[in-house]
C-alpha atoms as a PDB file:
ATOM      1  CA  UNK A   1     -18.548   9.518 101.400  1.00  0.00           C
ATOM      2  CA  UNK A   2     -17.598  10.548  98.130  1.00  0.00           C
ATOM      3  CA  UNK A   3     -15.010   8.361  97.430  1.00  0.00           C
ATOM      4  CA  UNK A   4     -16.503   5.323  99.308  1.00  0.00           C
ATOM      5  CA  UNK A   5     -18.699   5.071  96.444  1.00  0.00           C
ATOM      6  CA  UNK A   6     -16.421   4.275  93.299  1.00  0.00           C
ATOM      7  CA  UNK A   7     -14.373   2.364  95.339  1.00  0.00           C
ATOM      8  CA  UNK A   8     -17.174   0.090  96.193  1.00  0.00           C
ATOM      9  CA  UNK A   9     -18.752   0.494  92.287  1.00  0.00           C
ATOM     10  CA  UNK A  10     -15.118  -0.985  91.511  1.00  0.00           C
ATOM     11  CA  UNK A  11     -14.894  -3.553  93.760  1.00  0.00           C
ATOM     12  CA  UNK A  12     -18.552  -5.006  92.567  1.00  0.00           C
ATOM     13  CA  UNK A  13     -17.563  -4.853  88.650  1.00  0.00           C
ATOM     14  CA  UNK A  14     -14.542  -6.777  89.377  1.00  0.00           C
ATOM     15  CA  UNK A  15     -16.191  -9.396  91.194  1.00  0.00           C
ATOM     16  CA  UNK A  16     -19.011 -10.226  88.399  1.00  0.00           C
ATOM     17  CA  UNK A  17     -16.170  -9.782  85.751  1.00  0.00           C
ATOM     18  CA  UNK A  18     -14.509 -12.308  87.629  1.00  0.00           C
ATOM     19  CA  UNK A  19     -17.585 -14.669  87.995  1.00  0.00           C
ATOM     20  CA  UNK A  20     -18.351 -14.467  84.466  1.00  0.00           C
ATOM     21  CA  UNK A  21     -15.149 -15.402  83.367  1.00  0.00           C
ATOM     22  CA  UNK A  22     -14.930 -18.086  86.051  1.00  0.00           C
ATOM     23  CA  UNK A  23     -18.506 -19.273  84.287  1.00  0.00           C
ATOM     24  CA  UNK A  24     -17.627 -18.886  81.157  1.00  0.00           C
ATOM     25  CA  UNK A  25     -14.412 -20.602  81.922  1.00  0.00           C
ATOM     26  CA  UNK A  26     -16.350 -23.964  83.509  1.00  0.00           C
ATOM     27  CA  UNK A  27     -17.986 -24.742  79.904  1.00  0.00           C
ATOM     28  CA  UNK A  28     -16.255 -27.537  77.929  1.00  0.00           C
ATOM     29  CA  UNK A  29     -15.504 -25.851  75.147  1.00  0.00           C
ATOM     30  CA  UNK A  30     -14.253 -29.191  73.021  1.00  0.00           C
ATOM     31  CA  UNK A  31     -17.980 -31.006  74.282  1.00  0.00           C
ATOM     32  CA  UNK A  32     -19.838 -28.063  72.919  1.00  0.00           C
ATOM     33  CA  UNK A  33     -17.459 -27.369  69.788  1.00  0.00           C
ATOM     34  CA  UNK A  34     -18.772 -31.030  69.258  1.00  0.00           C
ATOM     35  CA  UNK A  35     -22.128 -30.727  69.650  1.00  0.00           C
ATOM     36  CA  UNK A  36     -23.041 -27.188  67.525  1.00  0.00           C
ATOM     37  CA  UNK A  37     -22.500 -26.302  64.580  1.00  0.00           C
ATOM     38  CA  UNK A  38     -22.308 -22.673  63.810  1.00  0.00           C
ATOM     39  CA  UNK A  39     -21.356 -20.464  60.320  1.00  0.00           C
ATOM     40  CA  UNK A  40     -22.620 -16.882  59.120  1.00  0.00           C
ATOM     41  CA  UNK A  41     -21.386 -16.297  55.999  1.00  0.00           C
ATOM     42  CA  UNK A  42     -22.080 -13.286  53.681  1.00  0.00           C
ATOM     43  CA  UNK A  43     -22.501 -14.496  50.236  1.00  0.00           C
ATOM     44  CA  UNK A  44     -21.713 -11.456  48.391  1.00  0.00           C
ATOM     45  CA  UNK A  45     -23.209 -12.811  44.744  1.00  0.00           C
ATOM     46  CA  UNK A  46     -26.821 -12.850  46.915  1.00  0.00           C
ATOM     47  CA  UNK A  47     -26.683  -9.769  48.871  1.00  0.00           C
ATOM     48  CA  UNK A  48     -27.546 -11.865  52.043  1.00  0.00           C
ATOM     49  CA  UNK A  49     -25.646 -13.429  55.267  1.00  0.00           C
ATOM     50  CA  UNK A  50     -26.723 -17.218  55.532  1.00  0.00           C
ATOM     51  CA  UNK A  51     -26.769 -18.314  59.429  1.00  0.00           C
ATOM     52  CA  UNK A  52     -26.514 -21.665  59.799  1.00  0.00           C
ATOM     53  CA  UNK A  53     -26.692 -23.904  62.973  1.00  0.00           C
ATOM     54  CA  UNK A  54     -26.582 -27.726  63.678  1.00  0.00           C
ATOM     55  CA  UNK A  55     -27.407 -29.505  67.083  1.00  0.00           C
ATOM     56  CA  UNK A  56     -25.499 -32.555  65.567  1.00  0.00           C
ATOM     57  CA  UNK A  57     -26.896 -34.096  69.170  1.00  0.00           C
ATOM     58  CA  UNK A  58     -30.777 -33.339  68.218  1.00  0.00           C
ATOM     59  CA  UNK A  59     -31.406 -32.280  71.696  1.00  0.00           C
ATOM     60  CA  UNK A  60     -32.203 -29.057  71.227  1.00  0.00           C
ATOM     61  CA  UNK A  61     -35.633 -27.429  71.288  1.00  0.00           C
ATOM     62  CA  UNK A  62     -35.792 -23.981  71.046  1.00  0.00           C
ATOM     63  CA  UNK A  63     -33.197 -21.498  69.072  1.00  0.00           C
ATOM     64  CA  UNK A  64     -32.923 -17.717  69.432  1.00  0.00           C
ATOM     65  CA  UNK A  65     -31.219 -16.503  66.730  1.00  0.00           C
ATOM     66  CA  UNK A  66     -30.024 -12.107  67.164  1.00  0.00           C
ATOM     67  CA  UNK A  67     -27.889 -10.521  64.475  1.00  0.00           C
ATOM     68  CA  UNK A  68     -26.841  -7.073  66.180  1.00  0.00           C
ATOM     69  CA  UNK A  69     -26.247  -3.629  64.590  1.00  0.00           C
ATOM     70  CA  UNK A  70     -29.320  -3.841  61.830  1.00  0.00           C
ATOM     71  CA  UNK A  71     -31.461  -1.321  61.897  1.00  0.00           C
ATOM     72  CA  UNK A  72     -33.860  -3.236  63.127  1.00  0.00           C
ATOM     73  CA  UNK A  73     -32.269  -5.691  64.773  1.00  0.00           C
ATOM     74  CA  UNK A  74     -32.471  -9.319  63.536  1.00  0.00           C
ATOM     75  CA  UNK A  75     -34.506 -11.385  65.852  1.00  0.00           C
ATOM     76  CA  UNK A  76     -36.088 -14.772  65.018  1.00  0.00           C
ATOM     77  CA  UNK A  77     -37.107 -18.377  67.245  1.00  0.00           C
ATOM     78  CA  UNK A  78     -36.796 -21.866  66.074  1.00  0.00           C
ATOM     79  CA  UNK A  79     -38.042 -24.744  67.325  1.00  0.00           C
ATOM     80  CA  UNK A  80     -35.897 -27.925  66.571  1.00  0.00           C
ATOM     81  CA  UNK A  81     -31.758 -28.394  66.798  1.00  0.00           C
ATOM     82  CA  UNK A  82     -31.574 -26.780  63.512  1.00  0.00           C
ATOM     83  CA  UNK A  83     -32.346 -23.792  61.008  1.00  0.00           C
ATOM     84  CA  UNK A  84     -30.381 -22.112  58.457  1.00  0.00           C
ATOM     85  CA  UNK A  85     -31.514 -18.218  58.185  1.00  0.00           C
ATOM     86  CA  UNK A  86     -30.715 -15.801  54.843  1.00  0.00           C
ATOM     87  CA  UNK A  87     -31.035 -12.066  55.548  1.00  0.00           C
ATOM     88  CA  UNK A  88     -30.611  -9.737  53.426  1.00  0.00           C
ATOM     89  CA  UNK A  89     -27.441  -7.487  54.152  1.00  0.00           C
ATOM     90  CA  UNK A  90     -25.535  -5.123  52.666  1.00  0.00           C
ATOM     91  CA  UNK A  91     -21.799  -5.191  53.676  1.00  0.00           C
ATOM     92  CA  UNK A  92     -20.388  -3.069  56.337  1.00  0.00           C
ATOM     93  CA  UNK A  93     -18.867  -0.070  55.590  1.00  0.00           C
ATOM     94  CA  UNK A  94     -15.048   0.800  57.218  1.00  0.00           C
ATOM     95  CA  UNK A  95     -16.183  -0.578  60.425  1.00  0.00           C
ATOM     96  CA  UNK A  96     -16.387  -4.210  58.859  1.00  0.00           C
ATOM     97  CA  UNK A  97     -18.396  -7.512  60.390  1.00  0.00           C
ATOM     98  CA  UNK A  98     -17.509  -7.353  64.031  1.00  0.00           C
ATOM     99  CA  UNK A  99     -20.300  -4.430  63.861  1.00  0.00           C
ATOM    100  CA  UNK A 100     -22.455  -7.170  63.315  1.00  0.00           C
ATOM    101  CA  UNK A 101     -22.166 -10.113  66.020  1.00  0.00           C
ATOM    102  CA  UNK A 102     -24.664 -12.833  65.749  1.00  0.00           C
ATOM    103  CA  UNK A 103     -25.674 -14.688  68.650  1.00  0.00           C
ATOM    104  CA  UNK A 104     -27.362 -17.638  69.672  1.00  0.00           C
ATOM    105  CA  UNK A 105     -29.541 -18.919  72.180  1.00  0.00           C
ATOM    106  CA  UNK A 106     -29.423 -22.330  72.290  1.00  0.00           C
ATOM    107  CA  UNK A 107     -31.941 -24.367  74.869  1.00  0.00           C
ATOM    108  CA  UNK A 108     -30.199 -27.785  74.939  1.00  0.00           C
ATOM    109  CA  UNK A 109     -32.031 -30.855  76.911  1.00  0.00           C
ATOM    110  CA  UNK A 110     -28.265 -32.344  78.282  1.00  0.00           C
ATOM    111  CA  UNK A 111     -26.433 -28.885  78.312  1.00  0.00           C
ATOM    112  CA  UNK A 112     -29.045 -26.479  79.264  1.00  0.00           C
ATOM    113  CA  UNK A 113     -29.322 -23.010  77.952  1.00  0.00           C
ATOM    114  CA  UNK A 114     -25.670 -22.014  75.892  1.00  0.00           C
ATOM    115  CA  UNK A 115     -25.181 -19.041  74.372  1.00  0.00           C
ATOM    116  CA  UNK A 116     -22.966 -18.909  71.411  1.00  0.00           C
ATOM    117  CA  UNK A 117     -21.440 -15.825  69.809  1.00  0.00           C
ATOM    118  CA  UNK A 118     -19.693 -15.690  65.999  1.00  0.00           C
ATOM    119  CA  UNK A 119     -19.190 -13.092  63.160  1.00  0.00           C
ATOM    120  CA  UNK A 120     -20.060 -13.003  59.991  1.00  0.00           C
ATOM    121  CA  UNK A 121     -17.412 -13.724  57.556  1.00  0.00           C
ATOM    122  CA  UNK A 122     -16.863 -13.828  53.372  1.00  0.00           C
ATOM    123  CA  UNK A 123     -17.498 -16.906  50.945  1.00  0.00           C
ATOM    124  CA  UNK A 124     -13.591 -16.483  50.641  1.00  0.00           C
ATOM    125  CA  UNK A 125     -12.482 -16.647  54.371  1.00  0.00           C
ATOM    126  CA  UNK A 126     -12.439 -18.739  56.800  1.00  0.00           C
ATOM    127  CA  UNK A 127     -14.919 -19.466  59.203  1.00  0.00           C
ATOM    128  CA  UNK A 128     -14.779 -16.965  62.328  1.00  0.00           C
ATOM    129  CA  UNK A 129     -14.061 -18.470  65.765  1.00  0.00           C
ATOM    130  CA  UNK A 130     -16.879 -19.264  67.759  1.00  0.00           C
ATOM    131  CA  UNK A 131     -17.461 -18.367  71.778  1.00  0.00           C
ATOM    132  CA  UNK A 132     -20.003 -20.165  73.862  1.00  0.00           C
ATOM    133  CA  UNK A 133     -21.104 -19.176  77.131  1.00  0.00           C
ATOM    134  CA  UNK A 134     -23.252 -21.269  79.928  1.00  0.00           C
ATOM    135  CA  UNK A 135     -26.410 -19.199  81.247  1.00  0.00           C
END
């Protein structure tokens, strides 16, 4: 009985790993690299990380916007298709930005509810690549 257990635990994770992938997989990633916009840039002269984010469709309604790792977390709703959010930030120590993911929630009339993940970079990089997910 005793092993029956963590065989079973490891046959469950790998079949919702594999249906989240298979999900995530099903999105059209061009479509929806079309459709939002999406940049968090630190702008080091300011002391704060501007979020920005474009429905370039206008058919979205409501935004979540979460920036993870602040103590407290960043949480904040928008209505519209789009909003551009300063917070005040001060950079990461050795750890760097990916300490900090921002995700958004995205409730889109056509699409339905996307969820789209990006890091924060500096003025002087380039813009990080951004990872959307179906709900």
């Amino acid at each position: 009985m005793g092993k029956i257990i963590p065989i079973i635990s490891v046959i469950v994770i790998t079949v919702l790993a594999g249906l989240f992938f298979y999900d995530s997989g099903s999105v059209d990633k061009e479509l929806l690299n079309r459709t939002f916009s999406v940049d968090a840039v630190y702008l080091d002269s300011e002391g704060v990380v501007e979020i920005s984010f474009v429905d370039n469709t206008q058919k979205t309604d409501n935004i979540i916007l979460e920036v993870l790792g602040l103590q407290p977390s960043f949480q904040k709703t928008y209505s519209g298709s789009s909003f551009t959010e300063r917070i005040p930030f001060i950079p990461p120590d050795k750890y760097g930005w990916e300490i900090h993911p921002v995700i958004i929630l995205a409730e889109n009339q056509d699409l339905g509810l996307i969820e789209i993940k990006t890091e924060i970079h500096e003025e002087n990089e380039p813009e990080k690549p951004v990872i959307f997910s179906k709900q």
